[in-house]
Protein backbone atom coordinates (compact mmCIF):
# COMPACT_ATOMS: atom_id res chain seq x y z
CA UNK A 1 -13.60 35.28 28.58
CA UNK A 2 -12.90 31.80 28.66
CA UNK A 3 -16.43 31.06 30.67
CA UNK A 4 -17.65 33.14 28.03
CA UNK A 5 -16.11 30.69 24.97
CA UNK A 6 -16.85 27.61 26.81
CA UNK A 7 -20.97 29.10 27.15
CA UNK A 8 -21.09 29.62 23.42
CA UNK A 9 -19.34 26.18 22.13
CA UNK A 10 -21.58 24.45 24.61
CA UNK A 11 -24.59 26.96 22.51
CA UNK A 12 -23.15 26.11 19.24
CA UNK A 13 -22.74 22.18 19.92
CA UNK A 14 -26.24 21.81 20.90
CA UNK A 15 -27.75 23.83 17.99
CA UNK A 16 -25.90 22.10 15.65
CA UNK A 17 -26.99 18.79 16.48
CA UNK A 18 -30.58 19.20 16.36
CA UNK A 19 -30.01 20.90 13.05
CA UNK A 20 -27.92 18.47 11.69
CA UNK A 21 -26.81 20.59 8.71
CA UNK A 22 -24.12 17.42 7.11
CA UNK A 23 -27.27 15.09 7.08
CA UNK A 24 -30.18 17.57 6.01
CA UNK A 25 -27.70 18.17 3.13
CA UNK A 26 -27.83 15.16 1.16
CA UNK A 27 -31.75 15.37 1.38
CA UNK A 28 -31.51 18.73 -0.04
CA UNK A 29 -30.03 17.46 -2.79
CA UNK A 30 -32.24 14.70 -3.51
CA UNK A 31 -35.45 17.01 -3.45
CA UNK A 32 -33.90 19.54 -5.55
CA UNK A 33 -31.88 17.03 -8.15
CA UNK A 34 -33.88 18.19 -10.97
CA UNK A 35 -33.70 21.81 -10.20
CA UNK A 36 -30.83 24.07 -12.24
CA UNK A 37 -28.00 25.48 -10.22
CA UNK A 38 -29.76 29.06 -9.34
CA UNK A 39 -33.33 27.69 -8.77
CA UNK A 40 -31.14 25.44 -6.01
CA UNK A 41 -29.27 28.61 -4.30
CA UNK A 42 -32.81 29.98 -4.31
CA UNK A 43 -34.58 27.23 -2.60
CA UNK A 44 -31.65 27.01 -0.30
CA UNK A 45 -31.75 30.83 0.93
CA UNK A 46 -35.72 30.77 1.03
CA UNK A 47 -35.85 28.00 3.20
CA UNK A 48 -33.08 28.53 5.55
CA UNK A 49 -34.62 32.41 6.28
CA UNK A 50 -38.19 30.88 6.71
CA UNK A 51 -36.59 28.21 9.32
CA UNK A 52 -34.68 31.34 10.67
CA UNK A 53 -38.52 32.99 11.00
CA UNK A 54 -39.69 30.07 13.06
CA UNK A 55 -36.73 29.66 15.17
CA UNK A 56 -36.84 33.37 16.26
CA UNK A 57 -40.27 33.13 16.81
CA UNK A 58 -40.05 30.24 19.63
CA UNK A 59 -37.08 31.97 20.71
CA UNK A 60 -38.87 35.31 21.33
CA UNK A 61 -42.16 34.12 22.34
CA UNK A 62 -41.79 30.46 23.43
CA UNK A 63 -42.00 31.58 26.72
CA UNK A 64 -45.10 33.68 26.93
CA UNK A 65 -46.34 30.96 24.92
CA UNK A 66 -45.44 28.04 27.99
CA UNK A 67 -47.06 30.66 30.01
CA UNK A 68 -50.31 31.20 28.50
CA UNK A 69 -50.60 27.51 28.45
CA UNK A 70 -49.46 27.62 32.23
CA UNK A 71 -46.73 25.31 31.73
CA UNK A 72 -43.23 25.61 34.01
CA UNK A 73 -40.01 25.44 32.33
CA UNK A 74 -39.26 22.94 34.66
CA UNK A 75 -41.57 20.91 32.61
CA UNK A 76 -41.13 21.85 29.02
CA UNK A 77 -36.93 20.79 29.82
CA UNK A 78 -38.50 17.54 30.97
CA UNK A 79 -40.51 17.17 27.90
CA UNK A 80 -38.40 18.37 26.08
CA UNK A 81 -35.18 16.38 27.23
CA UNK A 82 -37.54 13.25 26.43
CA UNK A 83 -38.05 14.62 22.80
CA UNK A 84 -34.53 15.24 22.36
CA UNK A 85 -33.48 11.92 23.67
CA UNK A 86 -35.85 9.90 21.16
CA UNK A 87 -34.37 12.34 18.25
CA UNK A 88 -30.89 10.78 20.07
CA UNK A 89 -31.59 7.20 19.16
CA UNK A 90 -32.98 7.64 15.98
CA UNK A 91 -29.62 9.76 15.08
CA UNK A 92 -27.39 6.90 16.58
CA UNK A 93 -29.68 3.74 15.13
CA UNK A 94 -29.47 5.76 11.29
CA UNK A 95 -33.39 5.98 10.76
CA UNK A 96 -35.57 8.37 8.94
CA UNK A 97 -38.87 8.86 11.68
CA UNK A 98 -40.93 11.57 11.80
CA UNK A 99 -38.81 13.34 14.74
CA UNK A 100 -36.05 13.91 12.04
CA UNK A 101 -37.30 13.83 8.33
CA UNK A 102 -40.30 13.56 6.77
CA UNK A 103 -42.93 10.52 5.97
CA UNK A 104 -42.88 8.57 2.93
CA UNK A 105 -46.22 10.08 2.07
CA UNK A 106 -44.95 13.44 2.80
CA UNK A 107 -41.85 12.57 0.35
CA UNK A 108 -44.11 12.35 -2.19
CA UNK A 109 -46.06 15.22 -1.86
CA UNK A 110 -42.56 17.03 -1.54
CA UNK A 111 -41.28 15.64 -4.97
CA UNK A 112 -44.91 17.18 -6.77
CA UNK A 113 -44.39 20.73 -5.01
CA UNK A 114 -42.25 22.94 -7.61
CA UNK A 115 -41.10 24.85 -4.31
CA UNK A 116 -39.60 22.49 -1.53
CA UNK A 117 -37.90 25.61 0.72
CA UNK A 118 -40.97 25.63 3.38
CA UNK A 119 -41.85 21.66 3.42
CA UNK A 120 -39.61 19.91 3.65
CA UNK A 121 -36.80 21.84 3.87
CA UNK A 122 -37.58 24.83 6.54
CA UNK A 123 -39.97 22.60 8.06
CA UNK A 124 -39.27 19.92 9.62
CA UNK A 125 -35.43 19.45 8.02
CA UNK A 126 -33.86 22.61 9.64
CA UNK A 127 -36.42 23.80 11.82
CA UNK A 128 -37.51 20.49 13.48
CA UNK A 129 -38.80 20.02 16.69
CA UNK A 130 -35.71 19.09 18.55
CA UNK A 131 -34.57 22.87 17.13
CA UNK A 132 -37.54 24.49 18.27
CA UNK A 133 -37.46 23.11 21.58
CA UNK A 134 -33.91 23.62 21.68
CA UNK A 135 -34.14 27.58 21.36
CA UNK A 136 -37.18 27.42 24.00
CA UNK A 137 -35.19 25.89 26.43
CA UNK A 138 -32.03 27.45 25.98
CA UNK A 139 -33.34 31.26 25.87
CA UNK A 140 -35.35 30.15 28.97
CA UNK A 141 -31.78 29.15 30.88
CA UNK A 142 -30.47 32.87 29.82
CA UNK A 143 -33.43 34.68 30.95
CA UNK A 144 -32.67 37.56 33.00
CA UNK A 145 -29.87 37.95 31.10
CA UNK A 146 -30.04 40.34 27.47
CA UNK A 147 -26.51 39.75 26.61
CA UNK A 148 -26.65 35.70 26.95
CA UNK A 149 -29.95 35.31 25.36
CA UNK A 150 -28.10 37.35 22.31
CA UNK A 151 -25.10 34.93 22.50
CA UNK A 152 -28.02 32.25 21.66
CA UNK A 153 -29.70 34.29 19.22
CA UNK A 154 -26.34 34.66 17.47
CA UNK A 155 -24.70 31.02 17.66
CA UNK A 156 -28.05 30.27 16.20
CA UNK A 157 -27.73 32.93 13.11
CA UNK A 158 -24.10 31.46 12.45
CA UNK A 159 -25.56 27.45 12.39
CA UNK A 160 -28.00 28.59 10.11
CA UNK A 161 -24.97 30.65 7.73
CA UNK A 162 -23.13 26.95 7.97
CA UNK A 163 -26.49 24.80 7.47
CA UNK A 164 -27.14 27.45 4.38
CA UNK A 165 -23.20 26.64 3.48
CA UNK A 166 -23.79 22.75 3.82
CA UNK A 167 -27.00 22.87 1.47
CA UNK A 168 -25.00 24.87 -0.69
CA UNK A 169 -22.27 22.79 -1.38
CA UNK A 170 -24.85 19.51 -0.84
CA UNK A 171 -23.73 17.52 -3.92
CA UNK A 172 -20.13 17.86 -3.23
CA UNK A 173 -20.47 17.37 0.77
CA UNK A 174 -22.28 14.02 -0.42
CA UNK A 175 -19.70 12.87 -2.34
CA UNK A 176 -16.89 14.13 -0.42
CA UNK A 177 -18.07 12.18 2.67
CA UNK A 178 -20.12 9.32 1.03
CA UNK A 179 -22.93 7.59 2.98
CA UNK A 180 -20.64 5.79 5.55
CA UNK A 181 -18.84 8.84 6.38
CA UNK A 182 -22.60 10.55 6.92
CA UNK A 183 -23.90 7.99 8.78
CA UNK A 184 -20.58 8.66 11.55
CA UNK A 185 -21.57 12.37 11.65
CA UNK A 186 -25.05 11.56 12.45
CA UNK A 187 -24.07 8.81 14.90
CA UNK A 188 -21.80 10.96 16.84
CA UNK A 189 -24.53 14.02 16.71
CA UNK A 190 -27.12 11.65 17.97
CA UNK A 191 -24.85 10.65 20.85
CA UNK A 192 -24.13 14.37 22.09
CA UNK A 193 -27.84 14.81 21.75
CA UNK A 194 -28.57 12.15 23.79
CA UNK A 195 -25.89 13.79 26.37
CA UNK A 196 -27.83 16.98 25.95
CA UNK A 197 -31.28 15.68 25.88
CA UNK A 198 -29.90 14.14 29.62
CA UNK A 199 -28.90 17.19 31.07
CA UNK A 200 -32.30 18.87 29.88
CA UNK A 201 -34.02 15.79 31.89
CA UNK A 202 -31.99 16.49 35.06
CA UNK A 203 -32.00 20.22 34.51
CA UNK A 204 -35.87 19.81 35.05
CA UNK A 205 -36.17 17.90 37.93
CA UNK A 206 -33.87 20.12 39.89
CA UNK A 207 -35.70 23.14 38.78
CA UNK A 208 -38.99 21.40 39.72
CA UNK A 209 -37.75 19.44 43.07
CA UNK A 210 -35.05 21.85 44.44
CA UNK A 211 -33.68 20.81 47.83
CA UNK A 212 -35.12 22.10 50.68
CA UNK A 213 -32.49 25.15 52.11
């Protein structure tokens, strides 16, 4: 049991990084300022089930996808530990990139659209790419295994209930924590991703140079 609990906080740390639910908030509430209450609980359930659509979809067929592509996990947890490690520093240095939120030009489009639940919100804010690779690379360390690759699948469904919590209390999570106290949440995220994005790194190479018997 306790293997078990340690498996899915390990899970549930690493999904909720890359999701970053206390700092997509804030944004939520910026692009949907204007909006009355209900068109904002709306926007907020639409986007977080279309992220919830693409997430399930890498999860499911990220795999036959590396392999119709004929790439080895080995190197997609390379790759992907690189990606996750640039995400890292842009978490810890406090700055909006492309990895992690969208471009100013993209801002703008965003504030024109009357419906901001696919772009920005489901895409990239929630479902990024350090979330998509993320689920790849996790359901690809609990294959062969049904029950662990539903462990993922559901410490994934119950970040997305708190990321859909966190955009629905986004006005008072802002104010409650203020931009300093944001900017700490994001700075200690960033440095567990980096941790993680590490371990993917090393996870690769081992799987791709294992030691001779």
């Amino acid at each position: 049991m306790e293997e078990v609990l340690t498996r899915l906080l390990a899970v549930f740390v690493a999904f909720f990084v890359v999701v970053d639910p206390i700092a997509t908030a804030p944004l939520f509430a910026s692009l949907t300022a204007a909006h009355p209450a209900a068109e904002r609980a709306r926007t907020a359930r639409r986007g977080v089930l279309v992220a919830a659509g693409v997430l399930l979809l890498f999860a499911l067929a990220g795999a036959w996808l590396l392999g119709t592509l004929g790439i080895g996990l080995s190197a997609f947890r390379i790759a992907g530990g690189l990606l996750l490690f640039l995400l890292s520093v842009d978490m810890i240095m406090v700055r909006q990139t492309g990895l992690r939120a969208t471009t100013p030009v993209e801002d703008e489009e965003a504030r024109e659209r009357a419906d901001v639940s696919v772009f920005p919100l489901a895409i990239p804010l929630i479902a990024g790419p350090g979330a998509m690779t993320t689920v790849v690379l996790l359901m690809g360390a609990a294959r062969g295994s049904l029950a662990r690759q539903a462990e993922v699948l559901c410490v994934l469904a119950a970040v997305l209930v708190l990321t859909f919590a966190c955009l629905r209390g986004a006005a008072r999570l802002a104010r409650l924590l203020g931009i300093t106290g944001i900017n700490v949440v994001t700075r200690v995220s960033g440095l567990v991703t980096a941790a993680l994005a590490v371990q993917f790194v090393l996870d690769g190479i081992a799987q791709a140079f294992p030691r001779a018997g």
